[in-house]
N, C-alpha and C. Protein backbone atom coordinates (compact mmCIF):
# COMPACT_ATOMS: atom_id res chain seq x y z
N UNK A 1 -8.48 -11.29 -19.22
CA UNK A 1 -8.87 -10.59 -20.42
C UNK A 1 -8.60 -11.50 -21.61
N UNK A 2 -9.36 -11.32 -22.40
CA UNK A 2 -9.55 -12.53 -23.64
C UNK A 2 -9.44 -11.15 -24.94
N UNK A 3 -8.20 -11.40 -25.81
CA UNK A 3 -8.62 -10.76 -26.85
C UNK A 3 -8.26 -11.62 -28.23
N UNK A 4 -9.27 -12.18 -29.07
CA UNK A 4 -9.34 -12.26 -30.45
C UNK A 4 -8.34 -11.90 -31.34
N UNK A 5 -7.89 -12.88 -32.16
CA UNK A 5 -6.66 -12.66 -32.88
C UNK A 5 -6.44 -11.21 -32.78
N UNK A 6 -5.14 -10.93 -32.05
CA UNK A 6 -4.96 -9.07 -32.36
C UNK A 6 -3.96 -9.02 -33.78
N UNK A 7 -4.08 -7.97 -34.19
CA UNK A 7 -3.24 -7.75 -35.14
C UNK A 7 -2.03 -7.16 -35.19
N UNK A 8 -0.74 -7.30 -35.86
CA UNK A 8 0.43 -6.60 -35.04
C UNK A 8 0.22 -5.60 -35.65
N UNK A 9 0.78 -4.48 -35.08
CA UNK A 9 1.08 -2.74 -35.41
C UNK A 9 2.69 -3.18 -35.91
N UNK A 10 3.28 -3.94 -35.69
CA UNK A 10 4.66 -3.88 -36.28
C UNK A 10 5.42 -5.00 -36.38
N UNK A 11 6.17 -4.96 -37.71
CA UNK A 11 6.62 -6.54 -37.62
C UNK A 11 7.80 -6.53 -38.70
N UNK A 12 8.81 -6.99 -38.25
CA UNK A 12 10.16 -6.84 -39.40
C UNK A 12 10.89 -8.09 -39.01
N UNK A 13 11.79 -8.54 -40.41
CA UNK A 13 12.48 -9.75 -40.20
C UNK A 13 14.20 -8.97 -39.81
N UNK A 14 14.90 -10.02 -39.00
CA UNK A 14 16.04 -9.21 -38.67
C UNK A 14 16.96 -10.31 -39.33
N UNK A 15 17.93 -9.61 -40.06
CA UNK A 15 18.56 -10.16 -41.19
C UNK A 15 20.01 -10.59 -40.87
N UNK A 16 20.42 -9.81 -39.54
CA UNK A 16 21.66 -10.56 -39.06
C UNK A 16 21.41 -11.34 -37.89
N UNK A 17 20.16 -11.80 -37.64
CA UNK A 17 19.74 -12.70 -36.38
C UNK A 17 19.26 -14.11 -37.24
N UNK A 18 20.08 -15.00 -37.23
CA UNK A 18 19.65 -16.01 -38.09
C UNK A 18 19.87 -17.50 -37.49
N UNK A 19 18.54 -17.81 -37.50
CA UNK A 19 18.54 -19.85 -36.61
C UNK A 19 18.78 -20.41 -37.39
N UNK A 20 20.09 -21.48 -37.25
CA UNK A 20 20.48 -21.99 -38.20
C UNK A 20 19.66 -23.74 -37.51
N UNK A 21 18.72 -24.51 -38.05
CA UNK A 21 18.61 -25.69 -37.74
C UNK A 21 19.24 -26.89 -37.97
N UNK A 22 19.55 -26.72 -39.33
CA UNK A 22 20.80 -28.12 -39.62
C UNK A 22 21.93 -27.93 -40.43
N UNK A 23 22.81 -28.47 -41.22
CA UNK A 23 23.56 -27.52 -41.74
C UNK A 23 23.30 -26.75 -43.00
N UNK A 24 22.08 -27.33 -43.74
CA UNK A 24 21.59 -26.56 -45.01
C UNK A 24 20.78 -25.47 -44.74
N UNK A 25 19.58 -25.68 -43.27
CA UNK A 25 19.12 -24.50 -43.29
C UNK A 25 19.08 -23.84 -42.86
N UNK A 26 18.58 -22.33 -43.07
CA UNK A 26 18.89 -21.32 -42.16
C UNK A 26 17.35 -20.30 -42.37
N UNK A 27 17.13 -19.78 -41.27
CA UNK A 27 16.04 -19.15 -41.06
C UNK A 27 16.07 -17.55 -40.43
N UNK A 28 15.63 -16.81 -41.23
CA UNK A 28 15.76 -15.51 -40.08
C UNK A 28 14.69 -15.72 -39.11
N UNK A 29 15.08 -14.58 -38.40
CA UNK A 29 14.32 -14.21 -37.15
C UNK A 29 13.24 -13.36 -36.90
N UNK A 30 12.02 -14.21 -36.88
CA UNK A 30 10.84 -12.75 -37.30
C UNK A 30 10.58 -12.27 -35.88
N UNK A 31 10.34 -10.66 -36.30
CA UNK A 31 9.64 -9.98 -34.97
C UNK A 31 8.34 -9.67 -35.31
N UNK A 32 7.45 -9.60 -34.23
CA UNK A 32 6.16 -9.05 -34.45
C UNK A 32 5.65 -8.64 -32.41
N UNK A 33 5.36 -7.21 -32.83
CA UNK A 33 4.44 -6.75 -31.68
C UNK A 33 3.34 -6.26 -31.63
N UNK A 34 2.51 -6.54 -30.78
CA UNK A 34 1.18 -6.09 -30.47
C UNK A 34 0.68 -5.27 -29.57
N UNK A 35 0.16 -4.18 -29.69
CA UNK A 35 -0.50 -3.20 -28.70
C UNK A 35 -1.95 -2.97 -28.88
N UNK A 36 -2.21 -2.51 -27.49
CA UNK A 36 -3.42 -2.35 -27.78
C UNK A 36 -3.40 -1.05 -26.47
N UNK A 37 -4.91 -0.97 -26.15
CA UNK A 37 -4.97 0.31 -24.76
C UNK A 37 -4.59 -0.69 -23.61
N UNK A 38 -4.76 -1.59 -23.92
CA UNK A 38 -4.96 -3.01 -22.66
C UNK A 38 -3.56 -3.41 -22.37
N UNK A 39 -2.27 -3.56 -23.36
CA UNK A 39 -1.69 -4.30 -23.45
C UNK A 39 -0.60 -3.97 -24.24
N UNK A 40 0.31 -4.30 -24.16
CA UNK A 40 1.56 -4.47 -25.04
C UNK A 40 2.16 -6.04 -25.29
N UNK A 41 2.51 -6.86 -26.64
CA UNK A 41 3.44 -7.80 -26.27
C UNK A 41 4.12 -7.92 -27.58
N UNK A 42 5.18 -8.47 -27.52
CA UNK A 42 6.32 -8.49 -28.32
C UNK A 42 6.85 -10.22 -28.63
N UNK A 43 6.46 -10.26 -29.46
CA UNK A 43 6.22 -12.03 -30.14
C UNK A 43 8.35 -12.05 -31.13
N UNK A 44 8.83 -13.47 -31.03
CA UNK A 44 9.79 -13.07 -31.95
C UNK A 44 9.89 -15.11 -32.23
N UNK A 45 10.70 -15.27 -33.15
CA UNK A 45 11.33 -16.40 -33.72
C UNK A 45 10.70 -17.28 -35.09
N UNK A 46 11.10 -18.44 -35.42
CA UNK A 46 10.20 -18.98 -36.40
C UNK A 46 9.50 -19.78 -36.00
N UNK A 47 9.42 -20.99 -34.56
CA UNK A 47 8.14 -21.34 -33.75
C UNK A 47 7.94 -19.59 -32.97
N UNK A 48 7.27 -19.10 -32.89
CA UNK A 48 6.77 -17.92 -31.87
C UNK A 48 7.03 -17.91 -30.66
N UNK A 49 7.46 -17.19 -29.97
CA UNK A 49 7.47 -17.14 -28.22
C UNK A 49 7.35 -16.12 -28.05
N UNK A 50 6.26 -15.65 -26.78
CA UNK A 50 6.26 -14.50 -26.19
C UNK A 50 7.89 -13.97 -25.42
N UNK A 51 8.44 -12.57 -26.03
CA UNK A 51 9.42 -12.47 -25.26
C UNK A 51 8.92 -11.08 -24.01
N UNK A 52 8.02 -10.68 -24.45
CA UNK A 52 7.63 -9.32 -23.45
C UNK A 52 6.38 -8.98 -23.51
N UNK A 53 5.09 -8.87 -22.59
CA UNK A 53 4.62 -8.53 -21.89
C UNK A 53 3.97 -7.34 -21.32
N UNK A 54 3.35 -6.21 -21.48
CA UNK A 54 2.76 -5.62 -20.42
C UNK A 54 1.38 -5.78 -20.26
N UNK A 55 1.05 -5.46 -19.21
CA UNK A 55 -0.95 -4.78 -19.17
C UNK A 55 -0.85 -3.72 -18.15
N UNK A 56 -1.71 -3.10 -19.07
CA UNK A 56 -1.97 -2.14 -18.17
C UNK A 56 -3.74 -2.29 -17.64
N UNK A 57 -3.63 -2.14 -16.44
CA UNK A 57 -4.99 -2.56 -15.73
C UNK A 57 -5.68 -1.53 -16.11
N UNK A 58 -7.13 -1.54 -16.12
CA UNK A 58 -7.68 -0.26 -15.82
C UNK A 58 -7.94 -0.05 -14.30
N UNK A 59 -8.36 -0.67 -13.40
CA UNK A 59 -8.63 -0.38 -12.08
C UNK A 59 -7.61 0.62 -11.48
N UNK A 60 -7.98 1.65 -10.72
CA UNK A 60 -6.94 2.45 -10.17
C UNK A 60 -7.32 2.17 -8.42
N UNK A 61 -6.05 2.29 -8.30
CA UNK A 61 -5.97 1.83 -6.36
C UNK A 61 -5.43 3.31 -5.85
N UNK A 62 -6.61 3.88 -4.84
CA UNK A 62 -6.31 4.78 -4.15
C UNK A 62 -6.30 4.47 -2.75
N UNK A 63 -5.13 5.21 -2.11
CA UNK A 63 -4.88 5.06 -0.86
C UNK A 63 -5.58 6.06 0.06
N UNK A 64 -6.44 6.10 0.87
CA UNK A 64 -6.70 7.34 1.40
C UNK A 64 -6.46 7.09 3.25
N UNK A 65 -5.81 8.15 3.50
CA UNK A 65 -5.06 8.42 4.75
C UNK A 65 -6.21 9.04 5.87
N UNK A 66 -6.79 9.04 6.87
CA UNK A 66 -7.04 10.01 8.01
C UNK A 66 -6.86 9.77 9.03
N UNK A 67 -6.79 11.17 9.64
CA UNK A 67 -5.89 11.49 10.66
C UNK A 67 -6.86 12.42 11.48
N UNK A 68 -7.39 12.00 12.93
CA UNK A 68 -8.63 12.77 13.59
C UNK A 68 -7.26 12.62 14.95
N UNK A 69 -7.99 13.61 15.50
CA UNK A 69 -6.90 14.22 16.67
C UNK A 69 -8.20 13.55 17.59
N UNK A 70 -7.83 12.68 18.91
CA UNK A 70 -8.51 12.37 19.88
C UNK A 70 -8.71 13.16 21.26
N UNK A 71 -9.59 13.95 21.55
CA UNK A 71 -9.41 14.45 22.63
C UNK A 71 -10.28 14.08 23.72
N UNK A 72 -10.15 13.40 24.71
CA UNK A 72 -10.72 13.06 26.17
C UNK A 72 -11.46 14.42 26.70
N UNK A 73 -12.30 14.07 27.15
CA UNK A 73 -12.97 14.76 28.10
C UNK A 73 -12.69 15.01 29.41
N UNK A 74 -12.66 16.26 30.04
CA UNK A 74 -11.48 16.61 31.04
C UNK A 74 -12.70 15.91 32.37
N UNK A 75 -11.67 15.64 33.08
CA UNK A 75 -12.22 14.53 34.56
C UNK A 75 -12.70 15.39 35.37
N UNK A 76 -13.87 15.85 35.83
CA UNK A 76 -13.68 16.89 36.76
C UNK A 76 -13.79 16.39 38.32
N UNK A 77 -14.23 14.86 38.18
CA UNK A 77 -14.09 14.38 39.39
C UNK A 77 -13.32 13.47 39.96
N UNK A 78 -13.30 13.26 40.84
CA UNK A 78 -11.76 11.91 41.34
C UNK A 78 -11.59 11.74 42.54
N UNK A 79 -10.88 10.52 42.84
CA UNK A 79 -10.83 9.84 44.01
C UNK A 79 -9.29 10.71 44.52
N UNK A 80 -9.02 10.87 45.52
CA UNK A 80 -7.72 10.92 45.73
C UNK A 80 -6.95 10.34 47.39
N UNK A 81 -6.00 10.74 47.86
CA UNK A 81 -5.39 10.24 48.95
C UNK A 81 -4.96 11.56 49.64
N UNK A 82 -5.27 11.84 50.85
CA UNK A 82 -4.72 13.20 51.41
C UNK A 82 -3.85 12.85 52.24
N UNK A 83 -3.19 13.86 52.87
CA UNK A 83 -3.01 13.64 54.36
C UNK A 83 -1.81 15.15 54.86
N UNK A 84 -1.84 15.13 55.87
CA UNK A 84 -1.42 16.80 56.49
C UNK A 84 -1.70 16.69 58.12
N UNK A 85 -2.10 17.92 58.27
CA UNK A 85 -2.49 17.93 59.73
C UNK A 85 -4.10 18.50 59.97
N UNK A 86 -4.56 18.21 61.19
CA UNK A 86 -6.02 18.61 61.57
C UNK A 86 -6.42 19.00 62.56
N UNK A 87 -7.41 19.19 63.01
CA UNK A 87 -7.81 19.68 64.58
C UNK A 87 -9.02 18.40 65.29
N UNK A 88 -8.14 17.58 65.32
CA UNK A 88 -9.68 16.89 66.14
C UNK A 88 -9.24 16.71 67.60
N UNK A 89 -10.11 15.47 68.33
CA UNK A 89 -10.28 15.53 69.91
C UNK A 89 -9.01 16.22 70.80
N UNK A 90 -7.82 15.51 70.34
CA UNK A 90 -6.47 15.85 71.10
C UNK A 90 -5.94 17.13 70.60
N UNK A 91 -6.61 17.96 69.83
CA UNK A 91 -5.81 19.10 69.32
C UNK A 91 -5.23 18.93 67.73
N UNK A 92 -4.26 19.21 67.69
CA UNK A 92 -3.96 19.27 66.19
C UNK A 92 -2.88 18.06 65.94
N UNK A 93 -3.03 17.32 65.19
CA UNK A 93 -2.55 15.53 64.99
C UNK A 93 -2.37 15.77 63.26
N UNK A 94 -1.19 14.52 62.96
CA UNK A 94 -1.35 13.90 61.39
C UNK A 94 -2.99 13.84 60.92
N UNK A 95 -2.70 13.75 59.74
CA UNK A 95 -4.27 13.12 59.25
C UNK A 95 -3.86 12.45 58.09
N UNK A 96 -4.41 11.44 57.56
CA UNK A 96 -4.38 10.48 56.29
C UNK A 96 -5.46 10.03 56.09
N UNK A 97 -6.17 10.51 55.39
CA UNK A 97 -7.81 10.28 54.85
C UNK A 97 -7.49 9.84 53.23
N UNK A 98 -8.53 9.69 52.79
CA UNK A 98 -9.52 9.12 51.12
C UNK A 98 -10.24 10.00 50.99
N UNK A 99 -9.95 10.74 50.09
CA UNK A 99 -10.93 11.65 49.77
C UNK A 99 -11.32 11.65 48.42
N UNK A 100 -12.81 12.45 48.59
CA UNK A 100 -13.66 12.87 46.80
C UNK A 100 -13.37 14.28 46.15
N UNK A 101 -12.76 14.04 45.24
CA UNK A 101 -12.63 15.46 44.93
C UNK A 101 -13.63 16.38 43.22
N UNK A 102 -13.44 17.44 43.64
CA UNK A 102 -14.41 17.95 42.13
C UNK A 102 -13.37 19.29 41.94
N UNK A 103 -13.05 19.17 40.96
CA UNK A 103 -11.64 20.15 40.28
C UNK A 103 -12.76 21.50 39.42
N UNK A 104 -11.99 22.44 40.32
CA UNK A 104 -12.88 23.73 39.82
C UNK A 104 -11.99 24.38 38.47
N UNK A 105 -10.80 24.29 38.83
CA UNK A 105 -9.79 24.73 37.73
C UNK A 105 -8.95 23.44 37.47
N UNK A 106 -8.27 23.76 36.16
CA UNK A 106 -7.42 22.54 35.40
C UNK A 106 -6.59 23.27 35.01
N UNK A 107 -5.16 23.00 34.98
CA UNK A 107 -3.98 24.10 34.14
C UNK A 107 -3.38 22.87 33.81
């Protein structure tokens, strides 16, 4: 931001703040500050130095948060592993099969 000589809104000499440069002279201490909507700064001495600073930006930074709940789609089909007992040639034996399954209920 570039602003063109600003003008101070306020400016006073302080009468017990005094630079002494050699032993004859002595200088008070000028203040001067500047505001604006943009800005604040606060100038002081007899060369000038910035002692303070603000800006205020205009850009505003918003944070925005969301939060969606993921829900899967229920499996109704699947591979699984059995095993128990059965009835084949010899009568009733172990069994351990691979099986396909399709899930009628889900709890």
């Amino acid at each position: 931001m570039y602003i063109l000589s600003p003008q101070p809104y306020l400016a006073w000499i302080d009468s017990s703040d005094t630079i002494h440069a050699s032993d004859t002279c002595c200088h008070l201490r000028e203040y001067k500050e500047y505001q604006d909507s943009n800005y604040y700064a606060k100038v002081s001495g007899v060369a000038p130095r910035l002692d303070e600073i603000r800006v205020y930006p205009r850009t505003i930074y918003q944070t925005e948060y969301i939060c969606r709940d993921i829900v899967q789609k229920n499996k109704r089909w699947g591979l699984g592993l059995s095993a128990g007992y059965g009835i084949g040639r010899n009568g009733l034996s172990p069994i351990l099969a691979v099986t396909v399954n399709y899930n009628l209920f889900q709890f």
